[in-house]
C-alpha atoms as a PDB file:
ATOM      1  CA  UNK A   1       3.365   1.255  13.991  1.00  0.00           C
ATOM      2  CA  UNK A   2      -0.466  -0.016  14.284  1.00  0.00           C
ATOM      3  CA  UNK A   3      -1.584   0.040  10.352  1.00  0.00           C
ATOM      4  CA  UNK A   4      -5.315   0.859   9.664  1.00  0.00           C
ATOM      5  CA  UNK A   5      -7.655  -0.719   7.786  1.00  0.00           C
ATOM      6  CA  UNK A   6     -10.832   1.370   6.893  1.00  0.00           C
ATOM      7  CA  UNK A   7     -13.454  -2.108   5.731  1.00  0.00           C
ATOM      8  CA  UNK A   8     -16.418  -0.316   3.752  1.00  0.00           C
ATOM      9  CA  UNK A   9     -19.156  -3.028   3.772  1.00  0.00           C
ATOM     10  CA  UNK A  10     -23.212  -2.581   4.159  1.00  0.00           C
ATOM     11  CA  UNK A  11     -23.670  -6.267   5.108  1.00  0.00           C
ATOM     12  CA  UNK A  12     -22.797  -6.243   8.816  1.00  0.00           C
ATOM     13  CA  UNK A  13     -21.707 -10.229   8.716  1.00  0.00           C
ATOM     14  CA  UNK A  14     -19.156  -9.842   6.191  1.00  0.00           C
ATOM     15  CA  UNK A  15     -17.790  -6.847   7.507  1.00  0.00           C
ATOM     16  CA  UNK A  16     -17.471  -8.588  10.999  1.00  0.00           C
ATOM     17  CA  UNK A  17     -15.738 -11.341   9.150  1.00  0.00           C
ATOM     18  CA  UNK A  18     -13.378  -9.360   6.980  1.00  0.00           C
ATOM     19  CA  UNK A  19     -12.538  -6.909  10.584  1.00  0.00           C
ATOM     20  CA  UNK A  20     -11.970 -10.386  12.778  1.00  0.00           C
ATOM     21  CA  UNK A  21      -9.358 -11.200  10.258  1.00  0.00           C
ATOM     22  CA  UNK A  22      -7.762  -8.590   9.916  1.00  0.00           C
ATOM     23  CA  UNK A  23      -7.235  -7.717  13.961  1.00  0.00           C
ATOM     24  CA  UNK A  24      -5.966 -10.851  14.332  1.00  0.00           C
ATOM     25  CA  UNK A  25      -3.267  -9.922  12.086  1.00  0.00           C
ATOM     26  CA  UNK A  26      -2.438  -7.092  14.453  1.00  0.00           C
ATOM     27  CA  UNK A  27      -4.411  -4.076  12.523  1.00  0.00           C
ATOM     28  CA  UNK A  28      -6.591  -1.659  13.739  1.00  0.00           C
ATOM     29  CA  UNK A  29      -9.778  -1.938  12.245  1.00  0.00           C
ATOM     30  CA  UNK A  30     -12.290   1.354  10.746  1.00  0.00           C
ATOM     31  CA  UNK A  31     -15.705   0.174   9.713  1.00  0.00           C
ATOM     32  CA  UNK A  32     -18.367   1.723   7.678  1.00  0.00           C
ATOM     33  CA  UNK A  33     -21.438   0.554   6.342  1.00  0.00           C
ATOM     34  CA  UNK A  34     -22.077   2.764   3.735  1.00  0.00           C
ATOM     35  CA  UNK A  35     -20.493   5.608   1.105  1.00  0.00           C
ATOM     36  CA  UNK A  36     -21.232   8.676   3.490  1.00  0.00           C
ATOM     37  CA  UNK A  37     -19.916   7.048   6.644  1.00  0.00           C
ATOM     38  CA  UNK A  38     -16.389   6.084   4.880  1.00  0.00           C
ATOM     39  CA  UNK A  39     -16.253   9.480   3.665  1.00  0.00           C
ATOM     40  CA  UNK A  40     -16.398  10.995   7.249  1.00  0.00           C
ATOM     41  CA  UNK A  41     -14.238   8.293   9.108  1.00  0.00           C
ATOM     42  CA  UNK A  42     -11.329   8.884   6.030  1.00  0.00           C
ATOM     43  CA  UNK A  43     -11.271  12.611   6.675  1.00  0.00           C
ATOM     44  CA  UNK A  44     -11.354  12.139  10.310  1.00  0.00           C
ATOM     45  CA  UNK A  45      -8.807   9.464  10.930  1.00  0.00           C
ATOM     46  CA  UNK A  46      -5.623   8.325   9.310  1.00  0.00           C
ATOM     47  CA  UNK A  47      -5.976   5.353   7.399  1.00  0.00           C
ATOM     48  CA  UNK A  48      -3.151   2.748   5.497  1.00  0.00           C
ATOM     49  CA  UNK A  49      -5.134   0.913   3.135  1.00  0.00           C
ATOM     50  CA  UNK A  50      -9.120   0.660   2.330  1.00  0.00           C
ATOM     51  CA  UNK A  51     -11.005  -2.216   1.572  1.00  0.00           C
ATOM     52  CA  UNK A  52     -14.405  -1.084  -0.037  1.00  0.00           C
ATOM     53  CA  UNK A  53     -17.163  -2.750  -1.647  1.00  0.00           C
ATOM     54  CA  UNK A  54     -19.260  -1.266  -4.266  1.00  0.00           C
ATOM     55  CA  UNK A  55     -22.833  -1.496  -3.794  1.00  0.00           C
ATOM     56  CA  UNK A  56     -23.840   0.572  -1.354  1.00  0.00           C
ATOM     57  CA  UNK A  57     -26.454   3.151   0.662  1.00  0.00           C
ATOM     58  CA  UNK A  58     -26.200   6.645   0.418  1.00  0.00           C
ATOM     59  CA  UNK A  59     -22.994   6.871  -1.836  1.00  0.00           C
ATOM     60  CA  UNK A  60     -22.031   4.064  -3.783  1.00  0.00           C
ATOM     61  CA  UNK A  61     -18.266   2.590  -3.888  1.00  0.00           C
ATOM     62  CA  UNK A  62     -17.293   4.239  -7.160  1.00  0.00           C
ATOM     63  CA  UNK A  63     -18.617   7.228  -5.511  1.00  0.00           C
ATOM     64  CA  UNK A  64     -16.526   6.708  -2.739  1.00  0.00           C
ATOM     65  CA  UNK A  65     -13.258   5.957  -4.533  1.00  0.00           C
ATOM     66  CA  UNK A  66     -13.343   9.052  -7.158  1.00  0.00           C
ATOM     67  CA  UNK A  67     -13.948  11.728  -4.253  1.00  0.00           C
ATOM     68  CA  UNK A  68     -10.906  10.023  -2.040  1.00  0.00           C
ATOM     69  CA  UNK A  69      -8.779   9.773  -5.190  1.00  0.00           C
ATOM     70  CA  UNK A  70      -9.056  13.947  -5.739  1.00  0.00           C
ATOM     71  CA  UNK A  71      -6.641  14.452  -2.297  1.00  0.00           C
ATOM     72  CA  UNK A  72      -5.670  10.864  -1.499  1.00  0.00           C
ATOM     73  CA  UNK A  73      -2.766   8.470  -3.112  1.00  0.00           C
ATOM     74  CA  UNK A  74      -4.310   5.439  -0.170  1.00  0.00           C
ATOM     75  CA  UNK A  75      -4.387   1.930  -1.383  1.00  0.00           C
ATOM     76  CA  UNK A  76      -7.608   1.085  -2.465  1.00  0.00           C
ATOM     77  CA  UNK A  77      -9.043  -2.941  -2.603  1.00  0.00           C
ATOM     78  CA  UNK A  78     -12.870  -2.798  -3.940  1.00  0.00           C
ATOM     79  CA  UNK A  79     -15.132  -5.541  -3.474  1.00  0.00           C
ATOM     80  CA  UNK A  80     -18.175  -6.497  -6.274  1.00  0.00           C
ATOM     81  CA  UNK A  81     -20.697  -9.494  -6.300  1.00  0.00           C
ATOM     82  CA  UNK A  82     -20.789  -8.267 -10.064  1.00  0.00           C
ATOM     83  CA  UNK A  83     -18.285  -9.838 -12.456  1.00  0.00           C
ATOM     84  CA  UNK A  84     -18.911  -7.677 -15.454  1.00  0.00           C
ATOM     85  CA  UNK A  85     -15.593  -6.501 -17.229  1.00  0.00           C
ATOM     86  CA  UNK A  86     -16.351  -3.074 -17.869  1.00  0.00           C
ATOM     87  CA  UNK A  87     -17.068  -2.570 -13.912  1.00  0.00           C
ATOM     88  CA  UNK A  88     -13.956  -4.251 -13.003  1.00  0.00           C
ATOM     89  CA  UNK A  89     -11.891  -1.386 -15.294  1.00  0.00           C
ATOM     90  CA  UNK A  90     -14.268   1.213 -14.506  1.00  0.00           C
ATOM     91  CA  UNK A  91     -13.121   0.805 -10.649  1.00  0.00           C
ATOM     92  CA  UNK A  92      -9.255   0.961 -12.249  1.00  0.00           C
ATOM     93  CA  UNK A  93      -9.465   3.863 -14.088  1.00  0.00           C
ATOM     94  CA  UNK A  94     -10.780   5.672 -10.840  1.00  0.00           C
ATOM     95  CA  UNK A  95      -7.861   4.907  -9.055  1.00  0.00           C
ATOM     96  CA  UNK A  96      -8.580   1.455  -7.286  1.00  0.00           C
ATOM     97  CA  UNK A  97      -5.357  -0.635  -6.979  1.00  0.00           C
ATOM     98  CA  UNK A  98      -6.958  -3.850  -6.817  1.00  0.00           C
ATOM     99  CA  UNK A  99     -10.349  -5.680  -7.379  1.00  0.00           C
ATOM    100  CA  UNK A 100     -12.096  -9.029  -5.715  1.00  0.00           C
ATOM    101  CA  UNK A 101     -14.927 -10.177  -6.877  1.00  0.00           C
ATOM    102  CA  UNK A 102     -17.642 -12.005  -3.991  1.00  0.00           C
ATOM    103  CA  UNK A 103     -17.614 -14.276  -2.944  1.00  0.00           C
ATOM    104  CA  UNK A 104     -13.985 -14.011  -1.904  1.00  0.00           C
ATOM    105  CA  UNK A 105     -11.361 -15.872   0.453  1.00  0.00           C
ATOM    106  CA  UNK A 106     -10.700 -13.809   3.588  1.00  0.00           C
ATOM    107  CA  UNK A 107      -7.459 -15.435   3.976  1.00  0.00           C
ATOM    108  CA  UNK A 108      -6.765 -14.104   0.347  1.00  0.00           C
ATOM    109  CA  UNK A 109      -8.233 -10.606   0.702  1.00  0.00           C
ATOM    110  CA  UNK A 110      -5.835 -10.248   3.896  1.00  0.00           C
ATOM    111  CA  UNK A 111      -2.478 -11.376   1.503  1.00  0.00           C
ATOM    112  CA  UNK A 112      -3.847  -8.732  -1.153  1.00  0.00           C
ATOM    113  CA  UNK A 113      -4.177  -6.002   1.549  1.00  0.00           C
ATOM    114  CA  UNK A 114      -0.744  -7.294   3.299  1.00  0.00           C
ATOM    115  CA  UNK A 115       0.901  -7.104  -0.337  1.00  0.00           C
ATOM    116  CA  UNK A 116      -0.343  -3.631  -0.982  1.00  0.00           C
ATOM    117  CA  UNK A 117       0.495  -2.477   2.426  1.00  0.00           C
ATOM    118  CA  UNK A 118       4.443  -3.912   2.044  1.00  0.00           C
ATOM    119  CA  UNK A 119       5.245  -2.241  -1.584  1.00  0.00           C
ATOM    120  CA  UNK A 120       4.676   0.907   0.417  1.00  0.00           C
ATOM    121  CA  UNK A 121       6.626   0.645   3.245  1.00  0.00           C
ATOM    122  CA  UNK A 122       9.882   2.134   3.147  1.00  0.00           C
ATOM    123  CA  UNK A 123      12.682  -0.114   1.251  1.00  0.00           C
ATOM    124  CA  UNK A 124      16.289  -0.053   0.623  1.00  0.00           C
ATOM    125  CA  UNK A 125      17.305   1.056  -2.424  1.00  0.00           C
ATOM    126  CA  UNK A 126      18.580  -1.814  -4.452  1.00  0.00           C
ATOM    127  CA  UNK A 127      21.612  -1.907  -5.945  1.00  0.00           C
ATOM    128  CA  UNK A 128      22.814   1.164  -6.945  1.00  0.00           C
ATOM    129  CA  UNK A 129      19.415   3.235  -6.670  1.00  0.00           C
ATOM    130  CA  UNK A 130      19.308   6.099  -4.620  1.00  0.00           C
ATOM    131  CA  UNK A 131      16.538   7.287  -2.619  1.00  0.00           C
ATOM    132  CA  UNK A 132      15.446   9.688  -5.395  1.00  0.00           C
ATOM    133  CA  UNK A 133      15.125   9.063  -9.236  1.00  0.00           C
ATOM    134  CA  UNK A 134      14.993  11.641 -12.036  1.00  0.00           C
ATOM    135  CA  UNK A 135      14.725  11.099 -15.579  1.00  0.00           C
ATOM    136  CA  UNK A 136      13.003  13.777 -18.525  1.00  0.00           C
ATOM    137  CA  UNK A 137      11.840  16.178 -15.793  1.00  0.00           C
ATOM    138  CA  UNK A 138      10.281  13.023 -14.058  1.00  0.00           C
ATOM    139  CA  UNK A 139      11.536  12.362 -10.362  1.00  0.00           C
ATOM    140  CA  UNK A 140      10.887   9.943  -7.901  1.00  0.00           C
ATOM    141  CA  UNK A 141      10.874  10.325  -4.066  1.00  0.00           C
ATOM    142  CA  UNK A 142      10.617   7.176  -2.429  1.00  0.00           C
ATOM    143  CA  UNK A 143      10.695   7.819   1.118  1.00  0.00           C
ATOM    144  CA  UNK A 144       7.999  10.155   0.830  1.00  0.00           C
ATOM    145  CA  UNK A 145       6.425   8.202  -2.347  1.00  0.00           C
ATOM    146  CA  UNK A 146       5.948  11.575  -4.181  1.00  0.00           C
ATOM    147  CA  UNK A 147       6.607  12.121  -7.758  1.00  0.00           C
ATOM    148  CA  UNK A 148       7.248  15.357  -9.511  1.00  0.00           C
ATOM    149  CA  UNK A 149       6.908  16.308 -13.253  1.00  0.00           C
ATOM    150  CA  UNK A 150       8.961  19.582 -13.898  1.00  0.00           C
ATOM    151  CA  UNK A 151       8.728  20.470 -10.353  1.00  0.00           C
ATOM    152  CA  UNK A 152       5.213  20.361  -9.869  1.00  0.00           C
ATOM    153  CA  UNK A 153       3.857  17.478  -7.907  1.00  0.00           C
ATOM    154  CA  UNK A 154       1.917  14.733  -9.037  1.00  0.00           C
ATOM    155  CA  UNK A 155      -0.577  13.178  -7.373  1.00  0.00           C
ATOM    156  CA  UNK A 156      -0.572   9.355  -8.288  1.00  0.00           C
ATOM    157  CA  UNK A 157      -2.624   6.546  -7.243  1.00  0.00           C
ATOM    158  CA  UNK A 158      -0.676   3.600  -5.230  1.00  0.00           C
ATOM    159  CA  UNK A 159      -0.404   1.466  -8.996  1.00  0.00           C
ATOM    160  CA  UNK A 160       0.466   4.282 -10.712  1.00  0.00           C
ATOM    161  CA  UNK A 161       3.646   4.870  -8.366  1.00  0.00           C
ATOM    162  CA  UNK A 162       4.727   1.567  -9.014  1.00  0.00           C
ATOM    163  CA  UNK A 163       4.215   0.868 -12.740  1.00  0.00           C
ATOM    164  CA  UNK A 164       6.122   4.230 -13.290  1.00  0.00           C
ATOM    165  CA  UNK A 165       9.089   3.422 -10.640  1.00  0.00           C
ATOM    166  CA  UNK A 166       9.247   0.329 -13.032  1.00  0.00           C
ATOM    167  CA  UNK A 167       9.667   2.091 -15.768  1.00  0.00           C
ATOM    168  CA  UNK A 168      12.293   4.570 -14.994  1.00  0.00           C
ATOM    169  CA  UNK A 169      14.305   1.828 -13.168  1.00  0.00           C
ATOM    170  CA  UNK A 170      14.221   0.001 -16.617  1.00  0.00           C
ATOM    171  CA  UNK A 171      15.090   2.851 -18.385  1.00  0.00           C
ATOM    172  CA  UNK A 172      14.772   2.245 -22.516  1.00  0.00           C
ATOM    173  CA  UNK A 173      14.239  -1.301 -22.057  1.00  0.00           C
ATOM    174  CA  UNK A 174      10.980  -3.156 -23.146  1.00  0.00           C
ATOM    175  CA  UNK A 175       8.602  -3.975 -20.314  1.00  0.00           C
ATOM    176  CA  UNK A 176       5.682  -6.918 -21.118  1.00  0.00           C
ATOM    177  CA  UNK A 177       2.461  -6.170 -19.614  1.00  0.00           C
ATOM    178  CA  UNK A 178       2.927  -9.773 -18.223  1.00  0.00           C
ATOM    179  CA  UNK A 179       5.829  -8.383 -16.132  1.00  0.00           C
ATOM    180  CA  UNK A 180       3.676  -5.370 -15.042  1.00  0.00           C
ATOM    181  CA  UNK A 181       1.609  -7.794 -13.613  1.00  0.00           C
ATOM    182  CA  UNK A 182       3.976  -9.612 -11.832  1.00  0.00           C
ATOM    183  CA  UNK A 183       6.010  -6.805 -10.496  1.00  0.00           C
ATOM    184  CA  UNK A 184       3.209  -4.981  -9.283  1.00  0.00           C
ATOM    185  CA  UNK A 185       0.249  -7.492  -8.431  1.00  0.00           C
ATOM    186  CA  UNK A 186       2.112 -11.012  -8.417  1.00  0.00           C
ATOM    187  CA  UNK A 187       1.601 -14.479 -10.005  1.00  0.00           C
ATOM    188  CA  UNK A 188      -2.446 -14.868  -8.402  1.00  0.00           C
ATOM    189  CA  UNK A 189      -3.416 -11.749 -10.287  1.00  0.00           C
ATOM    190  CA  UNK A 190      -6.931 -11.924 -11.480  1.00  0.00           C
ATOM    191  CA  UNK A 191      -7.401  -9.853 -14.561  1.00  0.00           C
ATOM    192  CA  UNK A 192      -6.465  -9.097 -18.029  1.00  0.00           C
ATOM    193  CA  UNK A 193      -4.329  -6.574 -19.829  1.00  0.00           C
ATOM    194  CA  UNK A 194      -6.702  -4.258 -20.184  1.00  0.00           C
ATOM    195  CA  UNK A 195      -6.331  -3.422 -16.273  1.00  0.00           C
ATOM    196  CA  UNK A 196      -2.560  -2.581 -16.966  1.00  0.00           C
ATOM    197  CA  UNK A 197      -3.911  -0.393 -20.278  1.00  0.00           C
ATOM    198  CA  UNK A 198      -6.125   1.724 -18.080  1.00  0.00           C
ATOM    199  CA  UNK A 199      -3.871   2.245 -15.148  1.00  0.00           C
ATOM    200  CA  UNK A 200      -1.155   3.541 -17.810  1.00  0.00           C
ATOM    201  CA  UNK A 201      -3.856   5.402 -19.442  1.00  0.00           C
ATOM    202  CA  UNK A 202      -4.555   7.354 -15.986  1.00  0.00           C
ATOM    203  CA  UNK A 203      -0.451   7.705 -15.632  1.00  0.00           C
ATOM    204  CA  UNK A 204      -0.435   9.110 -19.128  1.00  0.00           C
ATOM    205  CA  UNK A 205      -2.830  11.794 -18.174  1.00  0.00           C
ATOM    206  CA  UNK A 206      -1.437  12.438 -14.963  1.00  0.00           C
ATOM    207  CA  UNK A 207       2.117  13.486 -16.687  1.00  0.00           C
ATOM    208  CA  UNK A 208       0.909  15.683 -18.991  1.00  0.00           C
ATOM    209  CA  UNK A 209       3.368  16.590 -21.482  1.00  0.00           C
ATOM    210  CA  UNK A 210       5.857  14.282 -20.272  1.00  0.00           C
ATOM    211  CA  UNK A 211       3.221  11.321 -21.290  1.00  0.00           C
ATOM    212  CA  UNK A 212       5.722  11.113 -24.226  1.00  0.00           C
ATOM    213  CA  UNK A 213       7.995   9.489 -22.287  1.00  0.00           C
ATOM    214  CA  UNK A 214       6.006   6.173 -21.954  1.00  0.00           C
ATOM    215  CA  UNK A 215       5.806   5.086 -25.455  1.00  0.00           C
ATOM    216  CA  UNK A 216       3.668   1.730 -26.564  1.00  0.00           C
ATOM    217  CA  UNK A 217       5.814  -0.911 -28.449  1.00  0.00           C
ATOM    218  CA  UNK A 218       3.624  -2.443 -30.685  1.00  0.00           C
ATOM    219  CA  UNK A 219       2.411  -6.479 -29.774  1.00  0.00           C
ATOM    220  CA  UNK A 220       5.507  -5.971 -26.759  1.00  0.00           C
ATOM    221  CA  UNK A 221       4.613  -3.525 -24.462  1.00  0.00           C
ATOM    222  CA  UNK A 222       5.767  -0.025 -23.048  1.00  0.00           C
ATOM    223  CA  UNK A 223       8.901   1.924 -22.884  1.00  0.00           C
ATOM    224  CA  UNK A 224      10.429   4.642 -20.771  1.00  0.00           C
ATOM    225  CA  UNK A 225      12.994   7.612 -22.126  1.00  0.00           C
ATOM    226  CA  UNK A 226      13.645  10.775 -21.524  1.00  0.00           C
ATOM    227  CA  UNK A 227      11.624  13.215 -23.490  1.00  0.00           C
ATOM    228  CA  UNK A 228      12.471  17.043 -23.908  1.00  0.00           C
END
């Protein structure tokens, strides 16, 4: 199946760039060049993975990403010429699974979105992992990538799936934030560990009472039980 890539960019040149790139890599290419226009073209069509830059007319990126966040679970890659810190978590803790800063390698950009694109797609279980995993009212449907907490379901942003599959595979073991990031993001992962802190933050909130079951191991990392 044809993937789709929605490229949210007001500068027509480096949209062109980014879309050339990415249809020669056998996607189908959505462009938009500013926060109103994505908005319409994401409702209207179905799109895999969105690569949107922050900065722009109408409806600017964070904008953008909060509003698509409330229904959608999408992978989301922003792009800033800004390289302040707090912007960079402020685009996590709205749900944004990754984050290049301009200017920016295309040939990069397109492994980031490929990356993001493959944890998705439907794996075998390894070992002895089912296609479902339940732990402390917690369970994981991976075909579908849904995740209920006491039968209610639980929306969760692309990251947040994966840092909690991590945990519940790795069940009441101690998980480093350095292996976060490599699990989830990989060895070129530009950031700190206050990116992981946020995400888990936003998974925290998301669980409600069953939060508890992530607990923070002081100077370590995090750890998964069950909870009651």
């Amino acid at each position: 199946m044809q993937r789709t890539i929605l490229i949210v960019e007001d500068e027509p040149i480096l949209r062109e760039i980014m879309k050339d790139y990415f249809i020669n890599e056998g996607f189908d290419v959505l462009e938009a060049g500013d926060g109103k226009e994505a908005l319409s073209l994401f409702q209207e069509r179905e799109v895999h993975l969105i690569i949107l830059d922050i900065m722009l007319p109408e409806l600017d990126g964070w904008s953008v990403c909060r509003r698509i966040r409330k229904s959608s679970n999408v992978p989301i890659i922003m792009l800033t010429a800004r390289v302040d810190e707090d912007d960079t978590l402020l685009g996590f803790e709205l749900g944004a699974d990754d984050y290049v800063t301009k200017p920016y390698s295309p040939p990069i950009l397109l492994a980031r979105a490929k990356r993001l694109l493959d944890s998705r797609a439907v794996r075998e279980p390894a070992d002895d992992m089912s296609d479902r995993l339940e732990s402390g009212g917690i369970a994981v449907h991976f075909p579908s990538r849904t995740v209920t907490v006491n039968g209610t379901n639980c929306n969760l942003t692309h990251t947040e799936f994966e840092i909690l599959t991590v945990f519940m595979k790795n069940k009441g073991i101690v998980i480093t934030r350095e292996q976060l990031i490599t699990k989830i993001w990989g060895y070129d992962f530009v950031g700190d560990e206050r990116t992981i802190n946020s995400h888990i933050r936003n998974l925290r909130h998301k669980l409600g009472d069953k939060s508890k079951c992530i607990s923070t191991v002081v100077r370590s990392g995090y750890k998964f039980e069950d909870y009651v």
